[in-house]
Protein backbone atom coordinates (compact mmCIF):
# COMPACT_ATOMS: atom_id res chain seq x y z
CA UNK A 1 94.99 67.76 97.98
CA UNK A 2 97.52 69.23 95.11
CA UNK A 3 95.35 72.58 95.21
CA UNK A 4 95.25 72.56 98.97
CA UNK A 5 98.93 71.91 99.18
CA UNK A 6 99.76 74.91 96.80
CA UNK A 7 97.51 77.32 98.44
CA UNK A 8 99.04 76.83 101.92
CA UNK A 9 102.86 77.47 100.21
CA UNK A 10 101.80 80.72 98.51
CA UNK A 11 99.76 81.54 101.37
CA UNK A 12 102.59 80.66 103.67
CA UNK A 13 104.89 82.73 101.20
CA UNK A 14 103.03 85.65 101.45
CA UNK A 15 102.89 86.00 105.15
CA UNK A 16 106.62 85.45 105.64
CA UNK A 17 106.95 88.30 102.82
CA UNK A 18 104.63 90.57 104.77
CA UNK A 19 106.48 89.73 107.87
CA UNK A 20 109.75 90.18 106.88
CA UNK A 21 109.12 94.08 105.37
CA UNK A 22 107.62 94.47 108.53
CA UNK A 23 110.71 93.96 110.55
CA UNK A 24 112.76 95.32 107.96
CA UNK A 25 111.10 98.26 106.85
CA UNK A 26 113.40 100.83 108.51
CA UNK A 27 116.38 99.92 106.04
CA UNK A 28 114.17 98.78 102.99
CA UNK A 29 113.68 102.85 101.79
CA UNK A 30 116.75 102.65 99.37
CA UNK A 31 116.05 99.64 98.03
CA UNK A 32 112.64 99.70 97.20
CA UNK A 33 113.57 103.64 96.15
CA UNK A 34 116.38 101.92 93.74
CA UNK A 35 113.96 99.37 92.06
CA UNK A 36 111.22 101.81 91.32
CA UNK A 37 113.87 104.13 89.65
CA UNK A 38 114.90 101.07 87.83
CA UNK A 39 111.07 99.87 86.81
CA UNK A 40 110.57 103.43 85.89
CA UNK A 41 113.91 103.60 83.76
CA UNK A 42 114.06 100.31 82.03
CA UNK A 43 111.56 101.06 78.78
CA UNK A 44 114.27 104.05 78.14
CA UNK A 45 117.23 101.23 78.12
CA UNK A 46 115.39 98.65 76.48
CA UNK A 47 115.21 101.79 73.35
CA UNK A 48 118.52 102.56 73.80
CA UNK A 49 119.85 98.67 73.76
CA UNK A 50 117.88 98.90 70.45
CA UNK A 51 119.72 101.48 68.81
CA UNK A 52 122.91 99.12 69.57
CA UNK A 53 124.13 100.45 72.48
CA UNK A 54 124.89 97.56 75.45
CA UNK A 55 123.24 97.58 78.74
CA UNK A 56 125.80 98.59 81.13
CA UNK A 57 126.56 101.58 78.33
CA UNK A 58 122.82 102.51 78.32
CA UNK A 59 122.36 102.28 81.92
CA UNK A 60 125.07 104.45 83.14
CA UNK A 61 123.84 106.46 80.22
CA UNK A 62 120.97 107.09 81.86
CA UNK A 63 121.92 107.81 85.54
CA UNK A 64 124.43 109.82 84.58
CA UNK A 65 122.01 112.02 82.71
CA UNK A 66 119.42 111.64 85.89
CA UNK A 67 121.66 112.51 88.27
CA UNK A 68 123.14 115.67 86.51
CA UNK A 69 119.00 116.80 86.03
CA UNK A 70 118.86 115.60 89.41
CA UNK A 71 121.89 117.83 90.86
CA UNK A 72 120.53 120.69 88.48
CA UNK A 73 117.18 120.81 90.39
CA UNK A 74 118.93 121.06 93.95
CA UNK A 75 121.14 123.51 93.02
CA UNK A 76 118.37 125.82 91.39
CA UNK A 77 115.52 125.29 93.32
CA UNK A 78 116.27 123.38 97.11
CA UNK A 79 118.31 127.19 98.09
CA UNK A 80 114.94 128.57 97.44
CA UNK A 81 112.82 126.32 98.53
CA UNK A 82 114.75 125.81 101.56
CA UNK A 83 114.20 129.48 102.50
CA UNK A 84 110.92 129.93 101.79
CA UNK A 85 110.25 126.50 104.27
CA UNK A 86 112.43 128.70 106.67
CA UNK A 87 110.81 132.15 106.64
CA UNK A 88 107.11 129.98 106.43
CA UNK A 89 108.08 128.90 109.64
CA UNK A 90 109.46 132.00 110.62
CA UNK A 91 105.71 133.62 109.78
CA UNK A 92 103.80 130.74 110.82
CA UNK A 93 102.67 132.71 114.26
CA UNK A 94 101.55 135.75 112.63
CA UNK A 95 100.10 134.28 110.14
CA UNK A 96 98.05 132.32 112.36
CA UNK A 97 97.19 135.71 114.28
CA UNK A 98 96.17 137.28 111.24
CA UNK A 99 94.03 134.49 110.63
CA UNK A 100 92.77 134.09 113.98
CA UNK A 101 91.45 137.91 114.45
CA UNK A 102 89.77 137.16 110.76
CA UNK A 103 87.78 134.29 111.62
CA UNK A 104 86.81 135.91 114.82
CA UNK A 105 85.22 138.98 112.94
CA UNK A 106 83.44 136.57 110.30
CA UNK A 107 82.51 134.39 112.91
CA UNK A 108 80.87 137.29 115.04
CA UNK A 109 79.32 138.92 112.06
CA UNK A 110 77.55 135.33 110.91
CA UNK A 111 76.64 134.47 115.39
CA UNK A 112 75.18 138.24 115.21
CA UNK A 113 72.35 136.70 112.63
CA UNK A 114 69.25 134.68 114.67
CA UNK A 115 68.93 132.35 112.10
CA UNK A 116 72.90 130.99 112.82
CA UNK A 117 72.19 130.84 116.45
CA UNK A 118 69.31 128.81 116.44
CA UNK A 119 71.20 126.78 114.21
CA UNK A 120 74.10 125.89 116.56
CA UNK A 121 71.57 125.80 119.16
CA UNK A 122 73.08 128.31 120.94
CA UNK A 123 71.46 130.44 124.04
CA UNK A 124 71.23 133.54 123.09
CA UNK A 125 70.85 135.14 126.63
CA UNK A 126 73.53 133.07 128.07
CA UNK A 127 76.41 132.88 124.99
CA UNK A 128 77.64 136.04 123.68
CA UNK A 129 78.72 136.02 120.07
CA UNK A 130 82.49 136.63 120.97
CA UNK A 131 82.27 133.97 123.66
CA UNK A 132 80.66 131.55 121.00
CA UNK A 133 83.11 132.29 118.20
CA UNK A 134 86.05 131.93 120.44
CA UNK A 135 85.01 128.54 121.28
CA UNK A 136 84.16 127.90 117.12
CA UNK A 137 87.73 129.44 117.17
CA UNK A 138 88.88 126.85 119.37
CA UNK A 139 88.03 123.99 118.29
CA UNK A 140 89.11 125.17 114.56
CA UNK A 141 92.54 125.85 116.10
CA UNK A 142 92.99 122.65 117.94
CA UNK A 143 92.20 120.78 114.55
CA UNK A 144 93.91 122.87 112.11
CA UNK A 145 97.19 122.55 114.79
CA UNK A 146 96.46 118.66 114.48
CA UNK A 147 96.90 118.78 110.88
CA UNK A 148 99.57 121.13 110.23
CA UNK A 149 102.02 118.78 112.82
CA UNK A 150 100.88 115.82 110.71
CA UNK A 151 102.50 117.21 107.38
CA UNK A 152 105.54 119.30 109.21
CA UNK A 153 106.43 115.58 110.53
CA UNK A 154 105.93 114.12 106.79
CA UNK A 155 107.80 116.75 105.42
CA UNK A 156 110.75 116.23 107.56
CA UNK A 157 110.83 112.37 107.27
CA UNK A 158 111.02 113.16 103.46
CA UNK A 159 114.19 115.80 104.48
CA UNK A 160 116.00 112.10 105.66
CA UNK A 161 115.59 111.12 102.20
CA UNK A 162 119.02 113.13 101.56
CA UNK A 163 120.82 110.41 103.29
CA UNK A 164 119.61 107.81 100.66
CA UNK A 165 121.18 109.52 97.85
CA UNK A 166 124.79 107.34 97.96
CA UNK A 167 123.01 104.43 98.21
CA UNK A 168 119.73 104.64 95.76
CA UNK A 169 121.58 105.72 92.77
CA UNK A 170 123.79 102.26 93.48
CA UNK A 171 121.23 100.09 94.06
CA UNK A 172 119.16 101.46 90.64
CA UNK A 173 122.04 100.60 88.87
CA UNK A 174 122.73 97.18 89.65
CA UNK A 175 118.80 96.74 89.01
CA UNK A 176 118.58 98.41 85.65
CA UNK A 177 121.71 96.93 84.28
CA UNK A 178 120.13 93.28 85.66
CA UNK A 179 116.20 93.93 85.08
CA UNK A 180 116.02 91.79 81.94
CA UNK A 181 118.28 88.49 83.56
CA UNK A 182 116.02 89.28 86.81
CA UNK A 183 112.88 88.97 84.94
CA UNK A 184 114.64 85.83 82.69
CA UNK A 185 115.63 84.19 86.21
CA UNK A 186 112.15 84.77 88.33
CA UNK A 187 110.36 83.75 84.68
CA UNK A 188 112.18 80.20 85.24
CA UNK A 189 111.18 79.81 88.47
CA UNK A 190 107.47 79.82 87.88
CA UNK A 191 105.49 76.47 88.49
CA UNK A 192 105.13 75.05 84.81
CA UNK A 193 102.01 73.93 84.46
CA UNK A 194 100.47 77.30 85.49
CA UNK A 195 103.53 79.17 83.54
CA UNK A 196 101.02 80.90 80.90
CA UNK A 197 98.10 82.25 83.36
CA UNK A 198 101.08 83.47 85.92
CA UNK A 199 102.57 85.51 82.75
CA UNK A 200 99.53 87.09 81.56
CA UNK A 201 98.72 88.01 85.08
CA UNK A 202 101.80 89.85 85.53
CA UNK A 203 101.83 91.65 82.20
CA UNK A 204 98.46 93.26 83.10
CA UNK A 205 99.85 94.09 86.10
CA UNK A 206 102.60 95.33 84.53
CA UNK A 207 100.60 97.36 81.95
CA UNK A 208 98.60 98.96 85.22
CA UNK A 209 101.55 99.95 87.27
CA UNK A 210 103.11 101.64 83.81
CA UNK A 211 100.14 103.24 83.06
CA UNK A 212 99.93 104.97 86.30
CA UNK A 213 103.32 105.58 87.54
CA UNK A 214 104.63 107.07 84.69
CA UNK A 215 101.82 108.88 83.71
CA UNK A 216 101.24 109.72 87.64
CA UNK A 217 104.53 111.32 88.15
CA UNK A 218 104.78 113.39 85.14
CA UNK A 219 100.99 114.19 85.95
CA UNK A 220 102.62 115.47 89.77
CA UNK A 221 105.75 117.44 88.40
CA UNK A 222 103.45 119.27 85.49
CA UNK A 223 100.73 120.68 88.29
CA UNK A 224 103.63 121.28 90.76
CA UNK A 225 105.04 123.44 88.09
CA UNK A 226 101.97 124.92 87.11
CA UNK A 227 100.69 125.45 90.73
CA UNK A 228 104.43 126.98 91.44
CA UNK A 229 104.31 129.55 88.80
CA UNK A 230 100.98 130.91 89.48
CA UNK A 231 100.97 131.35 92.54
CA UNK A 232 104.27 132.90 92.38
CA UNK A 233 103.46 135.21 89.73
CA UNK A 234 100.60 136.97 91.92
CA UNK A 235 102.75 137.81 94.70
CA UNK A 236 101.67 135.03 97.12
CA UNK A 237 104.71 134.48 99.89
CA UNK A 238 105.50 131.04 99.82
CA UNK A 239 104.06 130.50 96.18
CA UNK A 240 106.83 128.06 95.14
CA UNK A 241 107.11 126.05 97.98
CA UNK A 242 103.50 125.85 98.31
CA UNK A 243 103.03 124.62 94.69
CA UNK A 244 105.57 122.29 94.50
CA UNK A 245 104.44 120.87 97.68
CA UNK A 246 100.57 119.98 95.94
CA UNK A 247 101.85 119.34 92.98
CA UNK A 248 104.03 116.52 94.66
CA UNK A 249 101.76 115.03 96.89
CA UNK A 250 98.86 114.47 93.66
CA UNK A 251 99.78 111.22 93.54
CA UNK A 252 96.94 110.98 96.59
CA UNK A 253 93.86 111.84 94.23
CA UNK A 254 92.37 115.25 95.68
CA UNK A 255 94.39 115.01 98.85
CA UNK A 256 97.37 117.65 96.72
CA UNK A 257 94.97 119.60 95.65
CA UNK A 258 93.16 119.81 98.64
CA UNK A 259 95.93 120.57 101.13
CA UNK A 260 97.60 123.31 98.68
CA UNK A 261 93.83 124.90 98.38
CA UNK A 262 93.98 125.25 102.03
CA UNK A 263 97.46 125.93 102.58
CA UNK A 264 97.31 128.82 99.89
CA UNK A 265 93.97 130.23 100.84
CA UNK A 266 95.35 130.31 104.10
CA UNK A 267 98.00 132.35 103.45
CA UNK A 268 96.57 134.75 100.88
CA UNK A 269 94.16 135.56 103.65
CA UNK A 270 96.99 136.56 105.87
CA UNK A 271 98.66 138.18 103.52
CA UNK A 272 96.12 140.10 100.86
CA UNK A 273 92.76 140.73 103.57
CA UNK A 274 91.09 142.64 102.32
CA UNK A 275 91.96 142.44 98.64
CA UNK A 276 89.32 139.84 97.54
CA UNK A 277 90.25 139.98 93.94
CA UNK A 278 93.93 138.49 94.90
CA UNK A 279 92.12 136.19 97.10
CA UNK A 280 90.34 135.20 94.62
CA UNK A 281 92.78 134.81 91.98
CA UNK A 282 94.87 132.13 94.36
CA UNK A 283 91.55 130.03 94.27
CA UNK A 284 91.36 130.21 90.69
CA UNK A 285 94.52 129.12 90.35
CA UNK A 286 93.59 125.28 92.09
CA UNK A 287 90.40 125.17 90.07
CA UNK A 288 92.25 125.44 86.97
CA UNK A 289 94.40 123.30 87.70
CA UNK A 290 91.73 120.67 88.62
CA UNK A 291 90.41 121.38 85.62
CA UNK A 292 93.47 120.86 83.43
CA UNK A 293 94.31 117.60 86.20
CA UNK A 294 90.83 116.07 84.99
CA UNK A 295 90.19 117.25 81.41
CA UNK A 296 93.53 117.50 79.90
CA UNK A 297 96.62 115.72 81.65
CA UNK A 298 94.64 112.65 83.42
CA UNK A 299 93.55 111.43 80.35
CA UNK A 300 96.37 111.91 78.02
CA UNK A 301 98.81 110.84 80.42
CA UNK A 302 97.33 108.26 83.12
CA UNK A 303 93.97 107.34 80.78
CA UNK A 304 91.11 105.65 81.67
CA UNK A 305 91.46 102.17 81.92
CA UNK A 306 94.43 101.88 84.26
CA UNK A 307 92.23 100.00 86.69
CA UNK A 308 93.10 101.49 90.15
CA UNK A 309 90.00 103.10 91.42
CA UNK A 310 90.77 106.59 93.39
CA UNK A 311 89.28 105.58 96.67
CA UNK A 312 91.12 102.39 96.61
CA UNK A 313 94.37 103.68 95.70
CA UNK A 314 93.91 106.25 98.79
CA UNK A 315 92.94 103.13 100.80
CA UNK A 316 96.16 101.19 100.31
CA UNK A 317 98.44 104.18 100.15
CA UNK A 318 97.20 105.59 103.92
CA UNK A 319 97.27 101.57 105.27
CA UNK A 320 100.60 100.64 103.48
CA UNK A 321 102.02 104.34 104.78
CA UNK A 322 100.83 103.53 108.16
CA UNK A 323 101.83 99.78 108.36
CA UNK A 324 105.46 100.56 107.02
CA UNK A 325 105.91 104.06 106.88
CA UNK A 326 107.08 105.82 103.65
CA UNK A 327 108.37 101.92 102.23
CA UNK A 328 104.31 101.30 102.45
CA UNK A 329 103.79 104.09 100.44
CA UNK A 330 105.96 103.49 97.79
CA UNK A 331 104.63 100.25 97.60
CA UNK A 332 101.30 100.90 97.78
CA UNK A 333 100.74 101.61 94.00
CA UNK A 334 102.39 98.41 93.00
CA UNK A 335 100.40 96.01 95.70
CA UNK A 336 97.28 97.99 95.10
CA UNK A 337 97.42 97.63 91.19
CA UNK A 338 98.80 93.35 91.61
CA UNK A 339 95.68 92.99 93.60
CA UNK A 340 93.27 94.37 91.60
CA UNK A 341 94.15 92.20 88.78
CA UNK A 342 94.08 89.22 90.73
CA UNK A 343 91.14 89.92 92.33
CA UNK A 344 89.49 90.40 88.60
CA UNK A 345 91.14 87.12 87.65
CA UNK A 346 89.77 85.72 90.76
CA UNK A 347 86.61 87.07 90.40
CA UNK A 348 86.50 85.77 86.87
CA UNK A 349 87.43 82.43 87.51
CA UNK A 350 84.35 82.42 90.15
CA UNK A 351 82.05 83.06 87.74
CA UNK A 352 83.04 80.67 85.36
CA UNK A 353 83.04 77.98 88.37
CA UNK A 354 80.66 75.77 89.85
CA UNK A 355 80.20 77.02 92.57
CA UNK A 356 78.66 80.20 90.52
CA UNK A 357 76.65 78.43 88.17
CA UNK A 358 75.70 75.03 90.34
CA UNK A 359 76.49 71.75 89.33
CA UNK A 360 74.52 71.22 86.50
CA UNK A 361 74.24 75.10 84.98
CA UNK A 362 76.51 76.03 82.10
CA UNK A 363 78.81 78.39 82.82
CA UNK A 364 77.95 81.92 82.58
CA UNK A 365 79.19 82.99 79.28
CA UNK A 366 78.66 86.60 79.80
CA UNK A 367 80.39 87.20 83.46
């Protein structure tokens, strides 16, 4: 009845949790922005506290010298980036013409071949190759307009991030200056008789949301600098805003790389048709840099036993995005990599149970 009794309060717990970010997800942003700055921050106290200094010097220490870096990178690059997002959008229809009249001629060219037609199972008496690729044309359109209003609407709900910037700073502060007490205070709440498992539970979590935030968003600014330059330096319009923008967005495994590929190759058609060697060069460009992604900085920096799967952490970051918005998503990575650990404990403690090995088996000493 204990058991029973503590399942239905943490159960209970967790639905009023879930409930309340629910309702209160439109004001959480800063917050939630303020204690992942502070989780990402503390190790760099903690060193500095060693040297001797205290914790309120180390802590405005260190947002002092993250918000000049911070104010540094808006007043270099946001002018710049700002315009290029401007004259993009400025472009956007003629790009899309140039584009348009492009796929139309590949698309007639490939419908003039038999082999296609019978392929699409189209008449060839009754659907002309123009008529046919202006419906392919169509339908590409329609999707590609789909798509392209999904991230303009992202990107501006990141713009409203500006308005966070008196409060986040504020809020990190309070946090980092407090982390240690906080984690002191929570540590002396926990039930005492399961004290020991509840700690070692939360240091591998701990040691899985390190791993991959920190070594995540250094992995995101290196490609989004790498991506930025290159493309830059071979002339593509846009190069720096594109680049940033997938480098940014890697947290999402493949989903920055993919949507710069595209974006880029988009434009260098526009812009270089019928230079295929500049063409080319902007695809080069995103296959080295998913080759230094997966050979060179994902193992150094995230490594390979951080324990959040790629198609699960793109699970929980597009259903926590789309249950709260961008809160979800900055909570997805912490929720994602607190379940997975639990549901390894869990899955442990199964197969060391009864239930697992029947009443009267041993337990299984290699599960």
């Amino acid at each position: 009845m204990t058991l029973q009794r503590q399942l239905l309060f943490w159960i209970s717990t967790l639905v009023v949790l879930i409930l309340i970010m629910f309702l209160l997800s439109p004001v959480l942003l800063p917050f939630v922005a303020g204690m992942a700055l502070a989780y990402i921050l503390d190790p760099l106290a903690d060193r500095f506290e060693r040297i001797g200094m205290s914790r309120l010097l180390a802590t405005s220490v260190i947002l002092i010298v993250f918000a000049l870096m911070f104010v540094v990178f808006l007043v270099a690059l946001v002018p710049i980036l700002s315009s290029q997002i401007a004259q993009f959008a400025e472009n956007l229809p003629e790009y899309a013409a140039r584009l348009q009249a492009f796929t139309r001629n590949v698309v007639g060219q490939l419908l003039e071949l038999g082999w296609v037609r019978n392929l699409l199972g189209l008449d060839s008496d009754a659907t002309t190759p123009a008529a046919a690729g202006r419906d392919l044309l169509g339908k590409a359109a329609g999707w590609l307009t789909t798509v392209l209003q999904g991230l303009i609407s992202g990107g501006l709900a990141l713009v409203n991030l500006v308005a966070l910037l008196t409060v986040t700073p504020v809020v990190a502060f309070y946090l980092l200056n407090d982390w240690d007490r906080m984690v002191a205070r929570i540590d002396s709440w926990l039930p005492r008789e399961h004290v020991e498992t509840i700690r070692l539970l939360a240091r591998q979590i701990d040691d899985v949301l390190a791993g991959f935030v920190r070594g995540q968003g250094l992995l995101c600014l290196i490609l989004g600098a790498f991506y930025a330059v290159c493309l830059s330096l071979v002339g593509l319009n846009f190069g720096l805003m594109i680049g940033f923008g997938a480098g940014l967005i890697s947290f999402i495994p493949y989903i920055g790389s993919i949507v710069g590929f595209v974006v880029s190759l988009g434009v260098a058609l526009a812009q270089f048709w019928p230079d295929w060697i500049m063409i080319s060069l902007v695809a080069i460009i995103f296959f080295a840099g998913q080759f230094l992604e997966g050979n060179v900085l994902q193992p150094k920096l995230v490594g390979g036993h951080v324990g959040l799967h790629p198609v699960w952490l793109m699970f929980a970051l597009f259903a926590f995005g789309y249950l709260f918005g961008f809160v979800g998503m900055l909570l997805a990575v912490p929720l994602a990599a607190a379940i997975g650990v639990l549901a390894r404990f869990g899955l442990q403690q199964y197969l060391s149970s009864k239930i697992y090995n029947g009443p009267g088996a041993p337990p299984d000493e290699g599960a």
